[in-house]
C-alpha atoms as a PDB file:
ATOM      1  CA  UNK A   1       0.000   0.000   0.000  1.00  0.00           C
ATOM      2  CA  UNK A   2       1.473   3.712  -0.710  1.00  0.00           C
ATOM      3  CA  UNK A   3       0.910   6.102   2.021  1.00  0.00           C
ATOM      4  CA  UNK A   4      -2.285   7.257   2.819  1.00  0.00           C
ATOM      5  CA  UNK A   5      -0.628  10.537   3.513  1.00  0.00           C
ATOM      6  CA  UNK A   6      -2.635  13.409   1.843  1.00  0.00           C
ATOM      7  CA  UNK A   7      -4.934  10.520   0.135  1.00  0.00           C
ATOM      8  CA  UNK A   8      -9.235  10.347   0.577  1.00  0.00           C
ATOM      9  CA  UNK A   9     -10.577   7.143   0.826  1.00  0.00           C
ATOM     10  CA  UNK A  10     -14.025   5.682   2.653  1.00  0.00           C
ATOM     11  CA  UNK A  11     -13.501   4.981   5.864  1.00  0.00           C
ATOM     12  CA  UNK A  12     -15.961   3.452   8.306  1.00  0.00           C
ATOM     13  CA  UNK A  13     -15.609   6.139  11.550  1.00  0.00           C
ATOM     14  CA  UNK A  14     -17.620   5.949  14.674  1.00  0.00           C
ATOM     15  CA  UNK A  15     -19.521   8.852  16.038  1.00  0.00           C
ATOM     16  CA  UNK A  16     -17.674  10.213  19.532  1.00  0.00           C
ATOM     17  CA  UNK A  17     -19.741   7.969  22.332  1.00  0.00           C
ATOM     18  CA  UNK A  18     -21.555  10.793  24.482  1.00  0.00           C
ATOM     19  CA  UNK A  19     -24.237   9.602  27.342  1.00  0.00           C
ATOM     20  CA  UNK A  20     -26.213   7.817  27.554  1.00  0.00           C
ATOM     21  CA  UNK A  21     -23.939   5.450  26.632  1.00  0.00           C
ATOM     22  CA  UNK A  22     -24.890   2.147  25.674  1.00  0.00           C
ATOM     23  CA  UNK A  23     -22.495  -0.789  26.841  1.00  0.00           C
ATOM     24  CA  UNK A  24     -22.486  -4.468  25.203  1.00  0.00           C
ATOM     25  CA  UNK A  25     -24.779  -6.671  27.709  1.00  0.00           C
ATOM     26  CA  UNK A  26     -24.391  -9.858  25.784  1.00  0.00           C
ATOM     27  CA  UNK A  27     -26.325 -11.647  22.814  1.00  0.00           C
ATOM     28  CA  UNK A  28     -29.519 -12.322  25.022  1.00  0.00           C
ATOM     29  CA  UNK A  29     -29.765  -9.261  26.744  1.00  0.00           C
ATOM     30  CA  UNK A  30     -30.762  -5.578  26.034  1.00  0.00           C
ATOM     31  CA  UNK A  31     -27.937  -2.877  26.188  1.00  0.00           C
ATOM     32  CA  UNK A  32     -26.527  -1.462  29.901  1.00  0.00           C
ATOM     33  CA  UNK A  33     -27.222   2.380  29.295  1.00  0.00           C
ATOM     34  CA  UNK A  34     -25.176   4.580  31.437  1.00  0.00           C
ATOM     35  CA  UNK A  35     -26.103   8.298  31.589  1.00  0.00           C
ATOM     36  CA  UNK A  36     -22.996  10.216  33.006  1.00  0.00           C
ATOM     37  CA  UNK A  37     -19.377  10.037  32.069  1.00  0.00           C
ATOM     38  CA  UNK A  38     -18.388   9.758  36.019  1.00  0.00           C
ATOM     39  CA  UNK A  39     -20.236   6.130  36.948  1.00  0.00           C
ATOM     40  CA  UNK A  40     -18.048   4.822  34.212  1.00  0.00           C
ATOM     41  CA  UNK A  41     -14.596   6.313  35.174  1.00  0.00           C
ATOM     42  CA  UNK A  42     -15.549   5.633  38.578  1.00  0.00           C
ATOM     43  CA  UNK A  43     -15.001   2.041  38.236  1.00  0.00           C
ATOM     44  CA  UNK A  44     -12.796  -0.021  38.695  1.00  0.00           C
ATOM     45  CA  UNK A  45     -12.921  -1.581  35.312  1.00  0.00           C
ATOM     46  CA  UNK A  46     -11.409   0.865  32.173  1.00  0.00           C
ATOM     47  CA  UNK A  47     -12.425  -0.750  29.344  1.00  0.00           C
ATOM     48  CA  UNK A  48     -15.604  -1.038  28.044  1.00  0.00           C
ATOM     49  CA  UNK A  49     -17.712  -2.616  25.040  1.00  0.00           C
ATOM     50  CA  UNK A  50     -19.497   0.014  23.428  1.00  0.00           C
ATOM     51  CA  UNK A  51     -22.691   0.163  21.165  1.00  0.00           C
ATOM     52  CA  UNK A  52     -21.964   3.088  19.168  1.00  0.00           C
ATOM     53  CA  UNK A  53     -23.124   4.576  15.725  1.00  0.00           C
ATOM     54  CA  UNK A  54     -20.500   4.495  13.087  1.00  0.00           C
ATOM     55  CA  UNK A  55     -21.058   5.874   9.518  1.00  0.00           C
ATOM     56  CA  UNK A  56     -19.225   5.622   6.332  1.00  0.00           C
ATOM     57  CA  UNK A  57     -18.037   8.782   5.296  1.00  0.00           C
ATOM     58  CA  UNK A  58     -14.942   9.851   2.879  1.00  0.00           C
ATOM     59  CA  UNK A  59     -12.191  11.023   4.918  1.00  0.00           C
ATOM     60  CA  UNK A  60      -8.832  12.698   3.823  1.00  0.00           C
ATOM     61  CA  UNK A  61      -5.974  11.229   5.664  1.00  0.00           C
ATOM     62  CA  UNK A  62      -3.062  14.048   7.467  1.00  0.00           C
ATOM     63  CA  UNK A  63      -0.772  12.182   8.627  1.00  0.00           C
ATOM     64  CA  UNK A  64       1.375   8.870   8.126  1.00  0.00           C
ATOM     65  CA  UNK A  65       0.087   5.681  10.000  1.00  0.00           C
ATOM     66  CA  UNK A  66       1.788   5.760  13.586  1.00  0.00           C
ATOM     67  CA  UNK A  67       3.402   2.445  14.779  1.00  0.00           C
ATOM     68  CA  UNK A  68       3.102   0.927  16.912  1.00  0.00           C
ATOM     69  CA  UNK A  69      -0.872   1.432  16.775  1.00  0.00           C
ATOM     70  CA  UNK A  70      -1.165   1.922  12.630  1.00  0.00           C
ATOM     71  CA  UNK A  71      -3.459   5.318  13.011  1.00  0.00           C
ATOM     72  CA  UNK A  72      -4.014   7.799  11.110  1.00  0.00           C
ATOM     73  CA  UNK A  73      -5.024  11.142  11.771  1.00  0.00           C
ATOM     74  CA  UNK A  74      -7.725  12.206   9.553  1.00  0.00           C
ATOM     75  CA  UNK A  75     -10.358  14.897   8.870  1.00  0.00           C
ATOM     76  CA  UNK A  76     -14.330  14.714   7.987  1.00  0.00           C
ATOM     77  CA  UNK A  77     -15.733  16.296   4.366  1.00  0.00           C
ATOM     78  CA  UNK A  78     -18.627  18.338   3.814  1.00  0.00           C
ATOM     79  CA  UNK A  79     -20.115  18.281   0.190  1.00  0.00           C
ATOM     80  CA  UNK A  80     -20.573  21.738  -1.547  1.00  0.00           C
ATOM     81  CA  UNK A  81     -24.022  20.799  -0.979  1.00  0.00           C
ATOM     82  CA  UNK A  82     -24.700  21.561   2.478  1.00  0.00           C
ATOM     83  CA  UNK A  83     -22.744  24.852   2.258  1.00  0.00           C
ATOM     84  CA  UNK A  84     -24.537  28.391   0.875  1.00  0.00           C
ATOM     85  CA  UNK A  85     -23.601  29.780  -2.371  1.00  0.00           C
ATOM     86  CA  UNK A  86     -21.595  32.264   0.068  1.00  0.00           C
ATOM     87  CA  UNK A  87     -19.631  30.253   1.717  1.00  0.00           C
ATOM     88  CA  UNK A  88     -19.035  27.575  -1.679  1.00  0.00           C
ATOM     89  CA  UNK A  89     -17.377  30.671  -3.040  1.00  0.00           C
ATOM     90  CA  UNK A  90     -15.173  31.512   0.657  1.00  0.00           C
ATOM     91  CA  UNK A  91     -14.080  27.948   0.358  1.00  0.00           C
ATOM     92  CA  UNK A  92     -12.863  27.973  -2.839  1.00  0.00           C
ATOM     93  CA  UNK A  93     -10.873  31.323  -2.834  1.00  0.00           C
ATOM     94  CA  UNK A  94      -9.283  29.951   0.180  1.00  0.00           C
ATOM     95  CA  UNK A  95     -10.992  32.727   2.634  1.00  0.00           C
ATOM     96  CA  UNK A  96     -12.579  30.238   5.338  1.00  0.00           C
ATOM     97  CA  UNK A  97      -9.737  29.276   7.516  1.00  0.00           C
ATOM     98  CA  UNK A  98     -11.524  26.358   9.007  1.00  0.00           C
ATOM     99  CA  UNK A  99     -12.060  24.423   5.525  1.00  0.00           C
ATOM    100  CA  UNK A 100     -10.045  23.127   3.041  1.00  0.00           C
ATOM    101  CA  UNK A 101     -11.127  23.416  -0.500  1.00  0.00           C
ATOM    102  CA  UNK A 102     -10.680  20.105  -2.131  1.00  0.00           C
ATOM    103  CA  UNK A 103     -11.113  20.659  -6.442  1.00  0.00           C
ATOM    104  CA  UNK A 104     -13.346  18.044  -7.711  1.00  0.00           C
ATOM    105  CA  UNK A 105     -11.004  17.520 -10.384  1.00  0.00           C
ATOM    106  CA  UNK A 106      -8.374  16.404  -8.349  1.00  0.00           C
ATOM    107  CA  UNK A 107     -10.688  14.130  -6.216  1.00  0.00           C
ATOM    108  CA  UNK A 108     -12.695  12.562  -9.002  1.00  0.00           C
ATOM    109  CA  UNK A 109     -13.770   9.494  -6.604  1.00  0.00           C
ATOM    110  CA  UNK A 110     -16.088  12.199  -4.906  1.00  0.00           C
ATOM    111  CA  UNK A 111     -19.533  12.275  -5.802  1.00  0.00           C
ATOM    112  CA  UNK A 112     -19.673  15.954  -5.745  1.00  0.00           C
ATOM    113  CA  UNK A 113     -17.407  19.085  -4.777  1.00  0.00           C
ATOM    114  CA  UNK A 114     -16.504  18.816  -0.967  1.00  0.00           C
ATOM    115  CA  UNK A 115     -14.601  20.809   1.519  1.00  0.00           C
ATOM    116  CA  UNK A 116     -12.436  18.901   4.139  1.00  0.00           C
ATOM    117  CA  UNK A 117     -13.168  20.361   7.886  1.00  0.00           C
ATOM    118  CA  UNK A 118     -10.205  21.171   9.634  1.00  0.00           C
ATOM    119  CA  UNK A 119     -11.292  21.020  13.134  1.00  0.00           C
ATOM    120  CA  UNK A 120     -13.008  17.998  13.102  1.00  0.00           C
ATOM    121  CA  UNK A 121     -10.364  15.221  13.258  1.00  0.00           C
ATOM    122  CA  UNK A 122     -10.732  11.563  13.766  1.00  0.00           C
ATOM    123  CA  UNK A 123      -8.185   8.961  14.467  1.00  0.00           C
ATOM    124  CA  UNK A 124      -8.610   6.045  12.467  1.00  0.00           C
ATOM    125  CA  UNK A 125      -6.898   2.573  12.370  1.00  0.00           C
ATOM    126  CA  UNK A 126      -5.858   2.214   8.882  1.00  0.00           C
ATOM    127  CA  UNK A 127      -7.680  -1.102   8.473  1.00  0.00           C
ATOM    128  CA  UNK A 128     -10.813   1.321   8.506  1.00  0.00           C
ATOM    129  CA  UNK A 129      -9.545   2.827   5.510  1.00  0.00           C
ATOM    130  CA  UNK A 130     -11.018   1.466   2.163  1.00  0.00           C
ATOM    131  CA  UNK A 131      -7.392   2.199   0.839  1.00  0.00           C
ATOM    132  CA  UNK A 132      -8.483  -0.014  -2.268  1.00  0.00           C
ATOM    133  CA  UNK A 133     -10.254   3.176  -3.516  1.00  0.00           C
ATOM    134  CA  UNK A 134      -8.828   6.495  -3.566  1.00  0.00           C
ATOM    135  CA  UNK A 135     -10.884   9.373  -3.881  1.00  0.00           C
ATOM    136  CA  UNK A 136      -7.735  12.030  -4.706  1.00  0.00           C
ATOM    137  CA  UNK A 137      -5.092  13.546  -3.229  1.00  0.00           C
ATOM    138  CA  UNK A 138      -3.374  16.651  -1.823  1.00  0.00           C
ATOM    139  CA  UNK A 139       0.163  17.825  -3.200  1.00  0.00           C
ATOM    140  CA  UNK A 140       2.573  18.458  -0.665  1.00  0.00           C
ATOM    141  CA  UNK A 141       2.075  22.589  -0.765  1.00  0.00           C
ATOM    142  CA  UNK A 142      -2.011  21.609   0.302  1.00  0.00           C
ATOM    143  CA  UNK A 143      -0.728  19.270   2.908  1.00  0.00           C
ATOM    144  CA  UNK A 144       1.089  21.755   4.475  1.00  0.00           C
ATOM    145  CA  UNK A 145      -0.973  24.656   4.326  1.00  0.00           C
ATOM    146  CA  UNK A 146      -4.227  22.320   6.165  1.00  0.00           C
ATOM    147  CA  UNK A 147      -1.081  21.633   8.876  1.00  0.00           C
ATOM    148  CA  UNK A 148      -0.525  24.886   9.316  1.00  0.00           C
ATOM    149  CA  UNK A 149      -4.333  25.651   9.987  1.00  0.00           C
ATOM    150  CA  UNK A 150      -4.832  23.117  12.656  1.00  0.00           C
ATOM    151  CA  UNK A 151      -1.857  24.411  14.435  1.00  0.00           C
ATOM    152  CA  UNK A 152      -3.536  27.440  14.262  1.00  0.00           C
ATOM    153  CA  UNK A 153      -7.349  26.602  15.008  1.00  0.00           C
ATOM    154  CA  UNK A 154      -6.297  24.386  17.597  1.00  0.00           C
ATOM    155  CA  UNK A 155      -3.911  26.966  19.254  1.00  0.00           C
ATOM    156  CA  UNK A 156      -1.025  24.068  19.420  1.00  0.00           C
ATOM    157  CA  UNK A 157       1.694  25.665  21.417  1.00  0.00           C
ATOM    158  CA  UNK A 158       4.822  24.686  18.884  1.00  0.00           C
ATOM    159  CA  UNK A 159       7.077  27.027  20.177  1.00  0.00           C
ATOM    160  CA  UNK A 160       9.775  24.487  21.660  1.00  0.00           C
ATOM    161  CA  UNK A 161       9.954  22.731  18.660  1.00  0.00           C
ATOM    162  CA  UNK A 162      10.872  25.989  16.626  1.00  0.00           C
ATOM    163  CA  UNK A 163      13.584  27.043  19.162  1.00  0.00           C
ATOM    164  CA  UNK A 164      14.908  23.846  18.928  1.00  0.00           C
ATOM    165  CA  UNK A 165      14.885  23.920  14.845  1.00  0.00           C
ATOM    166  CA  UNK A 166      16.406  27.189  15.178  1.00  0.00           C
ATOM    167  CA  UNK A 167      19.506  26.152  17.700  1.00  0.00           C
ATOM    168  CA  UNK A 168      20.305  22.767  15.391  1.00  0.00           C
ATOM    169  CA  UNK A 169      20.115  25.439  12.231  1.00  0.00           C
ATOM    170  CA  UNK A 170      22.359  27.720  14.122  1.00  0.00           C
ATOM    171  CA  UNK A 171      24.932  25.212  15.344  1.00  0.00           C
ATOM    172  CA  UNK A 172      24.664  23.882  11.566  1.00  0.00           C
ATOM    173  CA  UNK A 173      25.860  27.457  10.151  1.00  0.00           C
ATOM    174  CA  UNK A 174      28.526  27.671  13.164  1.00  0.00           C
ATOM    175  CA  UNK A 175      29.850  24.344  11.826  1.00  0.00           C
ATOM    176  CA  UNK A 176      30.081  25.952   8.269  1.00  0.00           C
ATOM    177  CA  UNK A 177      32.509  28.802   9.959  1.00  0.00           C
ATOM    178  CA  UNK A 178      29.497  31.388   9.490  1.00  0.00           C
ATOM    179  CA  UNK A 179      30.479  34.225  11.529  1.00  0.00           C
ATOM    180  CA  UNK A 180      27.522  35.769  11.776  1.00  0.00           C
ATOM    181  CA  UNK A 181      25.294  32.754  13.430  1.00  0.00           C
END
């Protein structure tokens, strides 16, 4: 398989669980629902089997699969369709900050023009991924500019990792007999 990385593809995704929850009682027997977060934390067991809605949806995949766990990090889509004619034209001149225009011409598998939603982000075990069937794909300039927006949106503090880019590219010009660095 190529890297998903900057692919779309089907995925099956689950809906986030939110109470009441409904736990796995058994074949014979009716679901367990629990209605607040705390009675399940509050035991002493921590894992749990779920009943929860899942829905296929195209997703467009961010990152590469992490080991050991084979994830990906991926966002949802929303077709042209549910957006005004407004905001269709905000997405595609690049002017809404929170979505991602994705040209139907580069993601011919799509059955209409869609927008990838950069705040809503799922992590998905690859095996959920109908890789058999790519939808399209981002170039690396696309990839990096819906990076850059979650950073953003999501207020990620990155400023330790820049300092320590910055010292290595220092040290790297003081190794070249740069006087100035």
């Amino acid at each position: 398989m190529r890297s998903p990385l900057g692919r779309a593809y089907y995925a099956v995704a689950p809906f986030s669980p939110e109470p009441p929850y409904r736990l796995y009682a058994g074949e014979a027997h009716s679901p367990i629902e629990v209605d607040e977060t705390a009675k399940l934390t509050s035991t002493r067991e921590s894992e749990f089997t779920m009943l929860v809605p899942v829905k296929t949806r195209p997703v467009l995949v961010i990152t590469e699969p992490s080991s050991p766990y084979n994830e990906v990090l991926a966002l949802r889509m929303r077709r042209f369709s549910q957006l005004s004619e407004s905001d269709q034209l905000t997405v595609r001149q690049r002017g809404a900050e929170d979505l991602f225009h994705l040209p139907p011409d580069r993601f011919p598998g799509l059955s209409e023009e869609n927008t990838a939603i950069i705040t809503t982000s799922l992590r998905l075990p690859v095996a959920a991924l109908d890789t058999g069937r790519p939808l399209g794909q981002l170039d690396e300039h696309e990839l990096r500019v819906i990076h850059e927006r979650l950073v953003r949106l999501h207020q990620l503090d990155l400023r330790g990792l820049i300092l320590d880019q910055a010292r290595e590219l220092v040290a790297a010009l003081r190794a070249k007999g740069n006087p100035q660095a």
